[in-house]
C-alpha atoms as a PDB file:
ATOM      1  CA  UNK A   1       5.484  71.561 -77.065  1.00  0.00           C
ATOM      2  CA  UNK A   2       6.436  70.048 -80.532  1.00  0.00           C
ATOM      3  CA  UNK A   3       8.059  67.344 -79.357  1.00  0.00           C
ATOM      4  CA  UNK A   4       7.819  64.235 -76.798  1.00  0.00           C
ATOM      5  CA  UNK A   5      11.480  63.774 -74.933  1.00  0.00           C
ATOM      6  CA  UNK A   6      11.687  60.131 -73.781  1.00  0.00           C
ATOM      7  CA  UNK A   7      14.361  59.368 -71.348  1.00  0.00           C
ATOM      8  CA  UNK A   8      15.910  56.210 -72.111  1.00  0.00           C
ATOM      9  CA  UNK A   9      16.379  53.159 -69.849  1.00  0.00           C
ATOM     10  CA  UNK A  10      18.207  49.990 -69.958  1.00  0.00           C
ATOM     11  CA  UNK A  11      16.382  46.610 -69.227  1.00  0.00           C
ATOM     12  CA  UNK A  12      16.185  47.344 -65.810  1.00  0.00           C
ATOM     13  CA  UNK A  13      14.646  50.938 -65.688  1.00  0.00           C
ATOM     14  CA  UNK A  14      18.294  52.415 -64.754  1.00  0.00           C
ATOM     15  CA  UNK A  15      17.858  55.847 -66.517  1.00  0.00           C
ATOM     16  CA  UNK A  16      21.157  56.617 -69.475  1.00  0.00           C
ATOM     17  CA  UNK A  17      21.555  60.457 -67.928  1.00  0.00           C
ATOM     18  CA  UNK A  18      20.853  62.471 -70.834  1.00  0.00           C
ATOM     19  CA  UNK A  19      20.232  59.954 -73.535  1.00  0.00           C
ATOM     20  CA  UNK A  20      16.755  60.535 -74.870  1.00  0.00           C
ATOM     21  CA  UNK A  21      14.645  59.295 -77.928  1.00  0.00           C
ATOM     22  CA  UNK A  22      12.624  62.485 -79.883  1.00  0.00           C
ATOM     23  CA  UNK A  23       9.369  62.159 -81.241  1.00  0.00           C
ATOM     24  CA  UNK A  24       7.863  64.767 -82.794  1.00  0.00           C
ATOM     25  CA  UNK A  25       4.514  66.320 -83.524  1.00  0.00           C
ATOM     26  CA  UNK A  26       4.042  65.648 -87.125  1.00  0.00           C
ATOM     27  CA  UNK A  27       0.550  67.362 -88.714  1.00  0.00           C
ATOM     28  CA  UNK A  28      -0.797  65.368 -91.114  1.00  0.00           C
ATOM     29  CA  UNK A  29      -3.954  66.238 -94.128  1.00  0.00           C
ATOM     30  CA  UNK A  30      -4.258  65.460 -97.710  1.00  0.00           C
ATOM     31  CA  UNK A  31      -1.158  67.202 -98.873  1.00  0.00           C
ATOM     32  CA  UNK A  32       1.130  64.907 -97.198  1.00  0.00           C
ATOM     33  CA  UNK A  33       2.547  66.045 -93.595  1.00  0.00           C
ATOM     34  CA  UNK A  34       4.986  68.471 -91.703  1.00  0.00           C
ATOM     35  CA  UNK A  35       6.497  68.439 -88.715  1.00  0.00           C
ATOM     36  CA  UNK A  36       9.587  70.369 -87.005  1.00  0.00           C
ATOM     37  CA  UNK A  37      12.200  68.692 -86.344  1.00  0.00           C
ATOM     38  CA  UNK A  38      14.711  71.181 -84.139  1.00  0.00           C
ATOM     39  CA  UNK A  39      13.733  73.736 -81.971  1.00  0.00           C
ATOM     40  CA  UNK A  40      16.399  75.048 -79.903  1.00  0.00           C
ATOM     41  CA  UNK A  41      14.062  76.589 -77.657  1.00  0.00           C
ATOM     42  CA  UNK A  42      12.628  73.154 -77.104  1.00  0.00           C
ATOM     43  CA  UNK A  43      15.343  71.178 -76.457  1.00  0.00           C
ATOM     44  CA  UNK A  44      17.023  73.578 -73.998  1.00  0.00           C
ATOM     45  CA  UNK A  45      13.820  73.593 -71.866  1.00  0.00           C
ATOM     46  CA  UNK A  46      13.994  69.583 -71.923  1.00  0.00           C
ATOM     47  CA  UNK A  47      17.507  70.101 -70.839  1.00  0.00           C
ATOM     48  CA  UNK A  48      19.643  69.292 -74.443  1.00  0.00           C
ATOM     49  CA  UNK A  49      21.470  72.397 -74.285  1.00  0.00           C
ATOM     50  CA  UNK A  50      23.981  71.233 -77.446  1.00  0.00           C
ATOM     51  CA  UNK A  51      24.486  73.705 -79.651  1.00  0.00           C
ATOM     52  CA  UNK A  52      24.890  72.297 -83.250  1.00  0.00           C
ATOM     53  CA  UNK A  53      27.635  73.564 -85.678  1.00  0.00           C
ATOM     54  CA  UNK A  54      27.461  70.742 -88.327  1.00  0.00           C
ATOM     55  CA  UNK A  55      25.156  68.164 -90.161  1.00  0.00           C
ATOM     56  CA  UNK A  56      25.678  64.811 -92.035  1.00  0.00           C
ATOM     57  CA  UNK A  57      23.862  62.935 -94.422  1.00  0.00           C
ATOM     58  CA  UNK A  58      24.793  59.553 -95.292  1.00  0.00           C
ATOM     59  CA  UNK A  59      22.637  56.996 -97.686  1.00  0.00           C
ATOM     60  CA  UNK A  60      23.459  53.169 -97.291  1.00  0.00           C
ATOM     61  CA  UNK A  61      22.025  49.989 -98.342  1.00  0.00           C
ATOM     62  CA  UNK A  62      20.545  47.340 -96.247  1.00  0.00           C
ATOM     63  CA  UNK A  63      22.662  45.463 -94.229  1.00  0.00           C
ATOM     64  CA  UNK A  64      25.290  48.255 -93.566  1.00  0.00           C
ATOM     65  CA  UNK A  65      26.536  48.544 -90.330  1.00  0.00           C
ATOM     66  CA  UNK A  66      27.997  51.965 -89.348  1.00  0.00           C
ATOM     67  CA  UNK A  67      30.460  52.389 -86.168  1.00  0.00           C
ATOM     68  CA  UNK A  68      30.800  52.391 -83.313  1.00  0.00           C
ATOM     69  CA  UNK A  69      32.887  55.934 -83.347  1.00  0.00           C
ATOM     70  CA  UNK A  70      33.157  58.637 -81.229  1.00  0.00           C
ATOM     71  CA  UNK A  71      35.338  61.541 -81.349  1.00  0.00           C
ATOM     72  CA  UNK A  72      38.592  61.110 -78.444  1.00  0.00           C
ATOM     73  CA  UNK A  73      39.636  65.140 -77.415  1.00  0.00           C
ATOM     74  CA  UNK A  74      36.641  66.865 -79.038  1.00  0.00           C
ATOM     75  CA  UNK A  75      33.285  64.978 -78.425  1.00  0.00           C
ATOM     76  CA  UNK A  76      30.419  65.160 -80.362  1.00  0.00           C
ATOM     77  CA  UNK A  77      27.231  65.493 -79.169  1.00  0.00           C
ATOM     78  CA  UNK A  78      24.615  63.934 -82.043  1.00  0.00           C
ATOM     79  CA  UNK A  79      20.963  64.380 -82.815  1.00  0.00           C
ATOM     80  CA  UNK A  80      20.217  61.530 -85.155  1.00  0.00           C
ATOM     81  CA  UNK A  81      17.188  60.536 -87.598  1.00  0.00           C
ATOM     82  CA  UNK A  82      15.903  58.405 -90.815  1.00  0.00           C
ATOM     83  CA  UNK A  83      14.826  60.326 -94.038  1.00  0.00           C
ATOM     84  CA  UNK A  84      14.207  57.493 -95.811  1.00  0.00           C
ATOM     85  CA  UNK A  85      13.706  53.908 -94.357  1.00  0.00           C
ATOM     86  CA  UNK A  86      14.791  52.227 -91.087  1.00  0.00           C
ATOM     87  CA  UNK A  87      17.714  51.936 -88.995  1.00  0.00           C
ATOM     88  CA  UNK A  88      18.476  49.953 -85.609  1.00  0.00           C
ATOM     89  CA  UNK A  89      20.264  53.168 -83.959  1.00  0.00           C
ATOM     90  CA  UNK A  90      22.997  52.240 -81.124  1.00  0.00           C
ATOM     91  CA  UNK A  91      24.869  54.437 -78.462  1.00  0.00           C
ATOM     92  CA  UNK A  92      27.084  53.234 -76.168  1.00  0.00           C
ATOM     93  CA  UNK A  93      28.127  55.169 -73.079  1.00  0.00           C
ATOM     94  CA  UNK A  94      31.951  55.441 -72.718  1.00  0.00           C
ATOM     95  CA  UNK A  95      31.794  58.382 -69.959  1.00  0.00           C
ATOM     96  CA  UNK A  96      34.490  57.510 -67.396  1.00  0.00           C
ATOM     97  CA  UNK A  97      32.286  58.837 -64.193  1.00  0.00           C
ATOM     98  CA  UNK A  98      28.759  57.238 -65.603  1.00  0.00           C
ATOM     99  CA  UNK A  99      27.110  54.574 -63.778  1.00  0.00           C
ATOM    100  CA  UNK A 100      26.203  52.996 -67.072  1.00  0.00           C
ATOM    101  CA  UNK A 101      29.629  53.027 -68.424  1.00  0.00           C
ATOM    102  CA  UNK A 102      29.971  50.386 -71.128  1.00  0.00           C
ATOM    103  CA  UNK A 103      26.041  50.110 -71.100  1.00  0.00           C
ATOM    104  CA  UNK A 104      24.136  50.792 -74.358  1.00  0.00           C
ATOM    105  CA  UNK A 105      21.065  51.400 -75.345  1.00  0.00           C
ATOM    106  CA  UNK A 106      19.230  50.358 -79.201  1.00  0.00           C
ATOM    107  CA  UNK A 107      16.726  52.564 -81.068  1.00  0.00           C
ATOM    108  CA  UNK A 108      14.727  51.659 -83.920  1.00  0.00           C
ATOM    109  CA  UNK A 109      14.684  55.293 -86.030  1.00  0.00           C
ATOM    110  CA  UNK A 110      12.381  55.404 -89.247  1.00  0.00           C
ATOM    111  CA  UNK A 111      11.375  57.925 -91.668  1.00  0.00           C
ATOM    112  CA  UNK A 112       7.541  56.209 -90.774  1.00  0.00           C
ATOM    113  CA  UNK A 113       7.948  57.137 -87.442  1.00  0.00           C
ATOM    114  CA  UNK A 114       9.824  60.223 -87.536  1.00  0.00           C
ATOM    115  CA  UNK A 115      11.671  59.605 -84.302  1.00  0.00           C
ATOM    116  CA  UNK A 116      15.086  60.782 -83.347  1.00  0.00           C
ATOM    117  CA  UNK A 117      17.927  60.483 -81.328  1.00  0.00           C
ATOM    118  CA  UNK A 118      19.734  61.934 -78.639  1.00  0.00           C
ATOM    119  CA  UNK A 119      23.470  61.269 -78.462  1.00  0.00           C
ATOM    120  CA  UNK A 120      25.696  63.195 -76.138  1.00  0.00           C
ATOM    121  CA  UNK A 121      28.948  63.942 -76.041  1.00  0.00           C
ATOM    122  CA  UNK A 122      30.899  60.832 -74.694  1.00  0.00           C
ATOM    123  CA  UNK A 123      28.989  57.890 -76.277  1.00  0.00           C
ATOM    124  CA  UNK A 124      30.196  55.636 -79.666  1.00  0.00           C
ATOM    125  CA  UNK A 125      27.495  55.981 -82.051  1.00  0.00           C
ATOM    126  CA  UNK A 126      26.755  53.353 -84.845  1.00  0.00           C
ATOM    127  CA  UNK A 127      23.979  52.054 -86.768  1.00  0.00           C
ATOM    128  CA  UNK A 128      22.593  49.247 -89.148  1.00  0.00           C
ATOM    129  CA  UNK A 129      20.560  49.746 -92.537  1.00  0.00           C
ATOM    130  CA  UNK A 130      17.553  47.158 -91.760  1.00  0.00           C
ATOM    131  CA  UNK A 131      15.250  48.457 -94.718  1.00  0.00           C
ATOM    132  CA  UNK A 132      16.321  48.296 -98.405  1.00  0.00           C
ATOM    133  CA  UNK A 133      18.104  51.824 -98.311  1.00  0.00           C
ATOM    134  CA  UNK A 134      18.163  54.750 -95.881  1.00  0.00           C
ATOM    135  CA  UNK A 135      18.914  58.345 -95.850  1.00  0.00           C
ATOM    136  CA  UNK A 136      20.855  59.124 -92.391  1.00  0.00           C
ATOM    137  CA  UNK A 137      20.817  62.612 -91.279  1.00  0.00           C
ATOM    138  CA  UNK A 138      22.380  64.071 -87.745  1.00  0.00           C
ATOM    139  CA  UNK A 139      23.529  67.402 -86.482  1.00  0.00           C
ATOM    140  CA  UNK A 140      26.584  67.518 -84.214  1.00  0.00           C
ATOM    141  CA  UNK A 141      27.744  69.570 -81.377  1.00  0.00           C
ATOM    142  CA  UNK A 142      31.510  69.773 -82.575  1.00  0.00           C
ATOM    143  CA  UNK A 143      33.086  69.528 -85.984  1.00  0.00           C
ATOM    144  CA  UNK A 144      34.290  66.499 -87.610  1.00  0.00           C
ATOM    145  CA  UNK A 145      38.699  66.214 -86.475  1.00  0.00           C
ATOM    146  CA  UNK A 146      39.522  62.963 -88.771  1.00  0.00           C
ATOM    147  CA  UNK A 147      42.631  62.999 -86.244  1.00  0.00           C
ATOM    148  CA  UNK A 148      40.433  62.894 -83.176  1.00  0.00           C
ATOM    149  CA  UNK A 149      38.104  60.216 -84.776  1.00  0.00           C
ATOM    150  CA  UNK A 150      38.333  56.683 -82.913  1.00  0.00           C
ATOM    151  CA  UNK A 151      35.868  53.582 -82.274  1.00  0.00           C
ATOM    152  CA  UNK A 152      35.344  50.131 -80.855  1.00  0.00           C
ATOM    153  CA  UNK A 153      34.338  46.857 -81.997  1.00  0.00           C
ATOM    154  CA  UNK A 154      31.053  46.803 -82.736  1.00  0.00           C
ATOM    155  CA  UNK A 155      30.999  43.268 -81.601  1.00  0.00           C
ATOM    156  CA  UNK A 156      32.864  43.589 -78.459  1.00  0.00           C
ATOM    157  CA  UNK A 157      32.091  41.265 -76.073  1.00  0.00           C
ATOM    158  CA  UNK A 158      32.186  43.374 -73.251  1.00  0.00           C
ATOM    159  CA  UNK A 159      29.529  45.830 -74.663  1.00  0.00           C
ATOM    160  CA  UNK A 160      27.476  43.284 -76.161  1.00  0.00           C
ATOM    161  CA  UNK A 161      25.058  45.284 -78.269  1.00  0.00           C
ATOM    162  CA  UNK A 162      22.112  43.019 -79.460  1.00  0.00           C
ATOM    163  CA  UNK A 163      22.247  44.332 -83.563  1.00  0.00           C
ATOM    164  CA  UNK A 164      19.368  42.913 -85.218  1.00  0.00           C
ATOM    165  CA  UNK A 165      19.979  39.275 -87.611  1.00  0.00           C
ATOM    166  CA  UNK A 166      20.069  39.839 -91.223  1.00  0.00           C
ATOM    167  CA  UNK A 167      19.991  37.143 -93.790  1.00  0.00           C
ATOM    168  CA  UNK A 168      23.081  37.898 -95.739  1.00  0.00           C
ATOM    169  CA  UNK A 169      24.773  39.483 -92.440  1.00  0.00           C
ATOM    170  CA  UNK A 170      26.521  42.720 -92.705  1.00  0.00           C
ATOM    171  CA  UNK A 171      28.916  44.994 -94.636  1.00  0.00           C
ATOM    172  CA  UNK A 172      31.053  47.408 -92.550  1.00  0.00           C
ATOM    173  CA  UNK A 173      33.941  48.993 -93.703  1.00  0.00           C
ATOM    174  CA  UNK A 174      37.499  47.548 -92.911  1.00  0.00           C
ATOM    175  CA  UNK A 175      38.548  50.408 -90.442  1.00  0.00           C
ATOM    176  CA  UNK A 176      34.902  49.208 -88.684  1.00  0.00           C
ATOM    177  CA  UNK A 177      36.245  45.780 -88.702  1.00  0.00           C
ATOM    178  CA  UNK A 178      39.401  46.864 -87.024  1.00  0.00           C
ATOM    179  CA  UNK A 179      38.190  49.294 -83.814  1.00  0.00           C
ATOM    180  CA  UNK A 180      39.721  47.737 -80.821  1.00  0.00           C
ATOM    181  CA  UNK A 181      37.445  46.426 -78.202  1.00  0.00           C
ATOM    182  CA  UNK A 182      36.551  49.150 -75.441  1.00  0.00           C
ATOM    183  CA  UNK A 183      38.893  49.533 -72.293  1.00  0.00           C
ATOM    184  CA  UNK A 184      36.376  50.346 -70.075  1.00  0.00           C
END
């Protein structure tokens, strides 16, 4: 198989059900390298059964911080990864029944690397620009509804997501600034 499907874990080896980080096989020679990076096939065997109907590309400049957002009614399930330079990647689980509710879980994604990952439905997503630019690519599971779209703090307290220091801090945008903290 093409790919390596990593199960991700909080601190204490508690398993995020169906959160995983994607790394995969990239072939490298002289002309540079290649590497697939969505197989449906794949990811249904490793039990990501999402099937995508959109992708997004966003380029940002270091020290942006994206999110946290999630969709309310219609969910979106995301597969996320770098095209160009580095990201600290966060999802945070907001799934009523979960045993990690409110838990969240950090991934560093680069275009070095080649990693990606796993979102499902029912988690905020956000991220932060930690090289000098980076070109953000993810497919969903559900369209875009800009009347459906919602977030929290991506400072909140309660959550307490560990976002890497940056000299200069960070620039979000003002609806960022204003998500409410989570009611969890």
């Amino acid at each position: 198989m093409p790919f390596l499907f990593n199960k991700c874990a909080l601190e204490d080896g508690t398993i995020i059900k169906d959160l995983y980080e994607i790394t995969p096989k990239v072939f490298l020679d002289k002309r540079g390298y290649f590497f697939e990076s969505y197989n449906e096939r794949d990811f249904f065997e490793a039990g990501i059964k999402t099937r995508f109907v959109q992708d997004n590309q966003s380029r940002s400049f270091k020290g942006v911080l994206r999110g946290l957002h999630f969709q309310k009614e219609r969910p979106q399930a995301k597969l996320v990864r770098v095209i160009e330079g580095e990201v600290f990647d966060v999802a945070v689980d907001l799934r009523k029944d979960s045993p990690t509710l409110g838990k969240w879980r950090g991934v560093f994604l680069s275009a070095e690397k080649q990693n990606q990952f796993f979102i499902p439905e029912g988690f905020a997503h956000g991220f932060l620009v930690l090289s000098e630019n980076a070109v953000f690519a993810y497919k969903c599971g559900d369209f875009y509804n800009a009347a459906d779209e919602s977030g929290v703090l991506w400072n909140d307290p309660s959550i307490g997501v560990e976002w890497p220091k940056l000299p200069g801090g960070y620039f979000l945008s003002e609806k960022d600034k204003l998500w409410p903290a989570a009611s969890l």
